[in-house]
N, C-alpha and C. Protein backbone atom coordinates (compact mmCIF):
# COMPACT_ATOMS: atom_id res chain seq x y z
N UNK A 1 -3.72 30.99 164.23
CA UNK A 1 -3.17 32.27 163.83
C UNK A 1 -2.85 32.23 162.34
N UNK A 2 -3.27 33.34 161.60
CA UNK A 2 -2.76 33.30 160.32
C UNK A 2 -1.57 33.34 160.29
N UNK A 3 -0.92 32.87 158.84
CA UNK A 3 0.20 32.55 158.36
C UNK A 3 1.17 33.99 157.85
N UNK A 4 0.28 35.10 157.90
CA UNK A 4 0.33 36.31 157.09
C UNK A 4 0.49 37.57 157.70
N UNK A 5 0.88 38.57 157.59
CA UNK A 5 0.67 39.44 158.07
C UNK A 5 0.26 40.47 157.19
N UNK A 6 -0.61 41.85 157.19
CA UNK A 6 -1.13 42.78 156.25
C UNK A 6 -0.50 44.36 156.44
N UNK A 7 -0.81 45.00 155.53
CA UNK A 7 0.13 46.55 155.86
C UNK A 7 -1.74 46.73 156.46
N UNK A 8 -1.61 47.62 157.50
CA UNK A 8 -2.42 47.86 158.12
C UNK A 8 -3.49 47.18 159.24
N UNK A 9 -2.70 45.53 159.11
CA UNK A 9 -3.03 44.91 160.84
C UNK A 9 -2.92 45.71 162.13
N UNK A 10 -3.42 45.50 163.21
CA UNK A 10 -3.05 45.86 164.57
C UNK A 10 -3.06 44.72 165.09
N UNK A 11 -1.51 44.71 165.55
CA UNK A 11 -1.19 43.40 166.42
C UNK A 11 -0.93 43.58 168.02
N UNK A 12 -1.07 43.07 168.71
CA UNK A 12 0.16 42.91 170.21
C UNK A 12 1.39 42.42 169.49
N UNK A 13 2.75 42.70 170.08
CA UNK A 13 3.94 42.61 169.71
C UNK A 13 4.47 42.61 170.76
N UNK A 14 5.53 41.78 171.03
CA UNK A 14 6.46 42.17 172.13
C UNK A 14 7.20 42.72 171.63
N UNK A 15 7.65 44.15 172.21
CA UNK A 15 8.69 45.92 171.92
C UNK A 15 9.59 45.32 172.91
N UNK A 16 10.64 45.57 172.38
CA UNK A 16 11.79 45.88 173.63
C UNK A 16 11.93 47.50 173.61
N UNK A 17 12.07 47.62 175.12
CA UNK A 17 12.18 49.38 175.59
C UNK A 17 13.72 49.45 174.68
N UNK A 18 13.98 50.78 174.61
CA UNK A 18 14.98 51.35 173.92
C UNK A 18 15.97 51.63 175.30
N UNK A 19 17.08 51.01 175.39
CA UNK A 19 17.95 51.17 176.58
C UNK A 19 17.70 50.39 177.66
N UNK A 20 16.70 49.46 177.28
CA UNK A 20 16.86 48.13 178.34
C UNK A 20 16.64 46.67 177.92
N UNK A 21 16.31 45.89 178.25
CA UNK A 21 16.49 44.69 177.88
C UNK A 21 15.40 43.76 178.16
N UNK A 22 14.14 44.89 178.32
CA UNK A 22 12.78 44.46 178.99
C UNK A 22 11.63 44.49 177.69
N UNK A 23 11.08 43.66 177.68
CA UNK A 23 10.25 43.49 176.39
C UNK A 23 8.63 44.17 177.34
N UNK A 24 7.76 44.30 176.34
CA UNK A 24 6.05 44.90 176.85
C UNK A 24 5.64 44.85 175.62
N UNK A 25 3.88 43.79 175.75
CA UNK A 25 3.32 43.84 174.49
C UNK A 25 3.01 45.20 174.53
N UNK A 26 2.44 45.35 173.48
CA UNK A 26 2.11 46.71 172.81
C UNK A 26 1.81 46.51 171.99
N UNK A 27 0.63 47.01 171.49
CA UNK A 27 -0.29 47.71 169.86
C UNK A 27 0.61 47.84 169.32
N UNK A 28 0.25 47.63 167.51
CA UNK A 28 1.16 48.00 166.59
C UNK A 28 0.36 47.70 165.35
N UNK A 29 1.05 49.28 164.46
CA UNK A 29 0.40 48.73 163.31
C UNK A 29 1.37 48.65 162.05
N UNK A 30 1.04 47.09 161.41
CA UNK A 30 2.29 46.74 160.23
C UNK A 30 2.37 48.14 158.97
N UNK A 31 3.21 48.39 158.73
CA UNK A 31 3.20 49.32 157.34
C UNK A 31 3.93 49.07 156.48
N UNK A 32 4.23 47.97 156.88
CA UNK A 32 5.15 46.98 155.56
C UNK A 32 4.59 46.42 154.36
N UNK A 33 4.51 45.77 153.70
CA UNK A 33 3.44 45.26 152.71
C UNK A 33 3.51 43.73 153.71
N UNK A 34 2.81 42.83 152.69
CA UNK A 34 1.90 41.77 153.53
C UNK A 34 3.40 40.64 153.04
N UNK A 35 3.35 40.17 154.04
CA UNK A 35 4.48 39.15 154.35
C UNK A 35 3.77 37.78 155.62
N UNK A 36 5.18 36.87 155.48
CA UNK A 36 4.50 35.55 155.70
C UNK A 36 5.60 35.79 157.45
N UNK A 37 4.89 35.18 158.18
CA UNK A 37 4.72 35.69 159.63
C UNK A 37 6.59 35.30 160.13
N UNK A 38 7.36 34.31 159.33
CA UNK A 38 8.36 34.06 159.94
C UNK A 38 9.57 35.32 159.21
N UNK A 39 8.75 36.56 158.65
CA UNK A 39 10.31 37.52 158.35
C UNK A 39 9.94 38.41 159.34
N UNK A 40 10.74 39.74 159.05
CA UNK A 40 10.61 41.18 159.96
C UNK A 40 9.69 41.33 159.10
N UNK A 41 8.90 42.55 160.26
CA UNK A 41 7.61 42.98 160.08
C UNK A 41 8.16 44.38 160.41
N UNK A 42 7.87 45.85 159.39
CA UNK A 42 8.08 46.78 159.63
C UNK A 42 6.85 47.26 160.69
N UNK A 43 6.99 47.97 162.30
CA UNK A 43 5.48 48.17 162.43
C UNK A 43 6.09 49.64 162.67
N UNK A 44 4.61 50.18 163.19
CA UNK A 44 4.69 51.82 164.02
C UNK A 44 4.05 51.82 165.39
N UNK A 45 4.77 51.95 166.20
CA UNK A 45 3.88 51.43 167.36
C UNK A 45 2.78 52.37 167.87
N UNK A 46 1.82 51.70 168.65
CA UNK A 46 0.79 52.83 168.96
C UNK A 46 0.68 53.03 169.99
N UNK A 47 0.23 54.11 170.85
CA UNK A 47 0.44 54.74 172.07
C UNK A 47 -1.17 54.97 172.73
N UNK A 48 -0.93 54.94 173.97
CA UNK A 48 -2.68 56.11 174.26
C UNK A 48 -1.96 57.09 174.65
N UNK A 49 -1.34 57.29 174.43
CA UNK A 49 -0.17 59.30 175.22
C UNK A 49 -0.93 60.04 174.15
N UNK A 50 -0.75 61.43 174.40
CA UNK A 50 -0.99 62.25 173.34
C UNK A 50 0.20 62.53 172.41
N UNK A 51 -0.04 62.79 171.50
CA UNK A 51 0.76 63.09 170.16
C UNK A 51 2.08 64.38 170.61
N UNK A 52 3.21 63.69 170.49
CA UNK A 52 4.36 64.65 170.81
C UNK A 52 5.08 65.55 169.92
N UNK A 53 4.92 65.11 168.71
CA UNK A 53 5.24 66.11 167.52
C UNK A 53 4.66 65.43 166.41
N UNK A 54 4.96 65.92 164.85
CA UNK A 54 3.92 65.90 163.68
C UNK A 54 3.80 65.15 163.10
N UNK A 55 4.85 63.79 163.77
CA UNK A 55 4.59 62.91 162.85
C UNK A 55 3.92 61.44 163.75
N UNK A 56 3.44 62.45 165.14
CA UNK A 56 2.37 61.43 165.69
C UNK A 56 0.98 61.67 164.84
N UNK A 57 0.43 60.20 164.50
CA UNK A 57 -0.84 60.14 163.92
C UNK A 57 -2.22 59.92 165.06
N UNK A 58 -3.02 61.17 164.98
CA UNK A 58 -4.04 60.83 166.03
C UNK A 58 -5.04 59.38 165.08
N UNK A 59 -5.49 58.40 165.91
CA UNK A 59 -6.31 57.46 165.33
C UNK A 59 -7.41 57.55 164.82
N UNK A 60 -8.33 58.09 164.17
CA UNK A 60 -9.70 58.66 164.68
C UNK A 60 -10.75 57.02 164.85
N UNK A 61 -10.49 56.58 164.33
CA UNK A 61 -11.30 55.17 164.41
C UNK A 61 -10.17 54.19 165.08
N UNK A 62 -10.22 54.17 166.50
CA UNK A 62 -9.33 53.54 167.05
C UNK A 62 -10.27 52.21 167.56
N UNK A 63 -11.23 52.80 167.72
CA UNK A 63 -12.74 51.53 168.54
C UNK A 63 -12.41 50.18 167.39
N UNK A 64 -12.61 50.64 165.95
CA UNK A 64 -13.09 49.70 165.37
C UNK A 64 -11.29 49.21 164.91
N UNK A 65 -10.79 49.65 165.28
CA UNK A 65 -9.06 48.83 165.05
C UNK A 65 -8.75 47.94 166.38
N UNK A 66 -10.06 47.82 167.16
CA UNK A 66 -9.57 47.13 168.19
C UNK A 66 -8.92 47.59 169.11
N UNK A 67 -8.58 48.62 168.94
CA UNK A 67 -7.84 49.29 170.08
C UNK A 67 -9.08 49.45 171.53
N UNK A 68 -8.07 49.47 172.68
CA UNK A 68 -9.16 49.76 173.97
C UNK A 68 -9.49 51.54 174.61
N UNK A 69 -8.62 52.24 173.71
CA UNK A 69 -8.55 53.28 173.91
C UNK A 69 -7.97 54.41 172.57
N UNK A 70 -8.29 56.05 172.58
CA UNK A 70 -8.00 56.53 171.67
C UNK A 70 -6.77 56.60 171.98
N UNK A 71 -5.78 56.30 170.37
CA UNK A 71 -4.56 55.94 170.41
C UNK A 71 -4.17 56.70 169.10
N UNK A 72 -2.86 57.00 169.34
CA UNK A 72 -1.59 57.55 168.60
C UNK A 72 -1.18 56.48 167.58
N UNK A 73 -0.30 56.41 166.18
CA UNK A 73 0.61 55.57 165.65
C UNK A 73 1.74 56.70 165.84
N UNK A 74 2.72 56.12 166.40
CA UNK A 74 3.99 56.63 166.51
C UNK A 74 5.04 56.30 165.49
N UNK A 75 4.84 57.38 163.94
CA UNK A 75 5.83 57.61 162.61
C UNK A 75 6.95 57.02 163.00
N UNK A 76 7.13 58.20 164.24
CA UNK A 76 8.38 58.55 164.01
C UNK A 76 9.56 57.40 164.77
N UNK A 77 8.81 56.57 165.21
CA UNK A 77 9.59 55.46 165.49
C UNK A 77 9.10 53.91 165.26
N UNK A 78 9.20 54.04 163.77
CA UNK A 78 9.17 52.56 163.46
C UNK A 78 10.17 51.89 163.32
N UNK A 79 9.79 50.87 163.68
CA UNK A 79 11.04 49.48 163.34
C UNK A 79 10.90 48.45 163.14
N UNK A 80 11.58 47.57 163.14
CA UNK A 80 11.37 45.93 162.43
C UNK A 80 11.20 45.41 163.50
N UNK A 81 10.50 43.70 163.50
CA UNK A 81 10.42 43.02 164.39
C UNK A 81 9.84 41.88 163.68
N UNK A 82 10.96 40.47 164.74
CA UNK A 82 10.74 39.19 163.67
C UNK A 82 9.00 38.89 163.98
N UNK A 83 8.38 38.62 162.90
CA UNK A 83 7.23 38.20 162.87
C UNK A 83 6.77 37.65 164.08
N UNK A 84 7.82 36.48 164.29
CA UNK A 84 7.33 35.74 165.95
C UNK A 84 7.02 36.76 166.94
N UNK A 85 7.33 37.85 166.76
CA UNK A 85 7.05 38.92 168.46
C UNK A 85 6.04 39.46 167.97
N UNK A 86 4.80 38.95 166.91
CA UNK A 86 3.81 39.73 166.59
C UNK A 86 2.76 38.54 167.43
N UNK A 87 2.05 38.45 168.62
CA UNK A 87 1.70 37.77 169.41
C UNK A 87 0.05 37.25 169.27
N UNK A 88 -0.41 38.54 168.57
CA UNK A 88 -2.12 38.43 168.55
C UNK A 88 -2.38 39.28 167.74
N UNK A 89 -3.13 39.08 166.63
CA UNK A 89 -3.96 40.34 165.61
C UNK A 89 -5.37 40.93 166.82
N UNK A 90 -4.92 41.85 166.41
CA UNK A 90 -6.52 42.52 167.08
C UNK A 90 -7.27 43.50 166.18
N UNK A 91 -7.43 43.33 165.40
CA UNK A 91 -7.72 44.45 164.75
C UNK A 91 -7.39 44.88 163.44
N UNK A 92 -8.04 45.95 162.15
CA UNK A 92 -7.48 46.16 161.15
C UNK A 92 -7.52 47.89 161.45
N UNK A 93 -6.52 48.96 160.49
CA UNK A 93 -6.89 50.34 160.64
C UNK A 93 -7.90 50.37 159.32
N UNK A 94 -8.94 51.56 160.02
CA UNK A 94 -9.41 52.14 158.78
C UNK A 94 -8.84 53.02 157.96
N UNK A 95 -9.35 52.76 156.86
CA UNK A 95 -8.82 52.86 155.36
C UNK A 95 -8.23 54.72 155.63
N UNK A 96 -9.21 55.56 156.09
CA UNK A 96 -8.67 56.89 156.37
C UNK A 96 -7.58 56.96 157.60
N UNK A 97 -7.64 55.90 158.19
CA UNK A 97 -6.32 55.97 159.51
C UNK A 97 -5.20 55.37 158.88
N UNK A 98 -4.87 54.34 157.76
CA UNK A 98 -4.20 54.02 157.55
C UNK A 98 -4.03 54.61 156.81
N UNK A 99 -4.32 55.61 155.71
CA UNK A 99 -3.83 56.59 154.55
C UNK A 99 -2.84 57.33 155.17
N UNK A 100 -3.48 58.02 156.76
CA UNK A 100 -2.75 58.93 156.97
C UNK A 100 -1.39 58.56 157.70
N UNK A 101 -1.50 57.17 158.24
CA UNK A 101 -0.28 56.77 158.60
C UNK A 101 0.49 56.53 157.83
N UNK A 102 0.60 55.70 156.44
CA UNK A 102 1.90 55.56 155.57
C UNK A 102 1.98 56.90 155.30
N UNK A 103 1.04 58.23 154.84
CA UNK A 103 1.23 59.64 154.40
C UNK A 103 2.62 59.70 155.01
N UNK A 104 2.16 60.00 156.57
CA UNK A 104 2.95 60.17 157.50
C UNK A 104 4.44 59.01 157.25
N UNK A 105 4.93 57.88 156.96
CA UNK A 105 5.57 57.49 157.22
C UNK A 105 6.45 57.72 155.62
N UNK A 106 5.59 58.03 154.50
CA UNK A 106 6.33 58.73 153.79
C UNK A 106 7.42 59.96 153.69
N UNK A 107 6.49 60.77 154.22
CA UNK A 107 7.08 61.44 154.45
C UNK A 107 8.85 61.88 154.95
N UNK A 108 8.53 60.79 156.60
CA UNK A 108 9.59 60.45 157.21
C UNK A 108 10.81 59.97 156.10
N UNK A 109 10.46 59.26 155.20
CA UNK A 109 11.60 58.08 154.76
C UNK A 109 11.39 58.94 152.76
């Protein structure tokens, strides 16, 4: 496993649910700048749900990010997570999926 992580990897991560104490890998993509695997990693997690309001990003090149299905980045709830719960790279976003996700996460912040 690399030593590194990139703004625009797609990793598995173990998420803890919000209000429980139960972890589930899950897709994710870093939007942090590139850091060394033992700090927090800002990600955005990604979904196959459909997009719930505007600051869900539809994927359009989700195939070639490795993803197994067309998938969401979810803006509007990013958060940190220590490098160690980043489990497996799968994938990079393309350059137009990842524009529109920091767009989007600009925005937010």
């Amino acid at each position: 496993m690399s030593s590194r992580m990139k703004q625009g990897d797609v990793w598995l991560a173990d998420v803890l649910f919000k209000g429980t104490r139960q972890t589930k890998q899950r897709p994710v993509i870093i939007v942090g700048n590139e850091l060394a695997l033992d700090v927090d990693a800002i990600i955005a997690p990604v979904t196959s749900q459909q997009p719930r309001n505007q600051f869900d990003v539809v994927l359009e090149y989700w195939n070639e990010a490795g993803l197994l299905k067309p998938s969401v980045a979810r803006t509007s709830k990013i958060i940190s997570v220590h490098g160690s719960e980043l489990k497996r790279h799968i994938g990079v976003l393309h350059k137009h999926d990842l524009e529109r996700v920091l767009q989007m996460c600009r925005k937010l912040f």
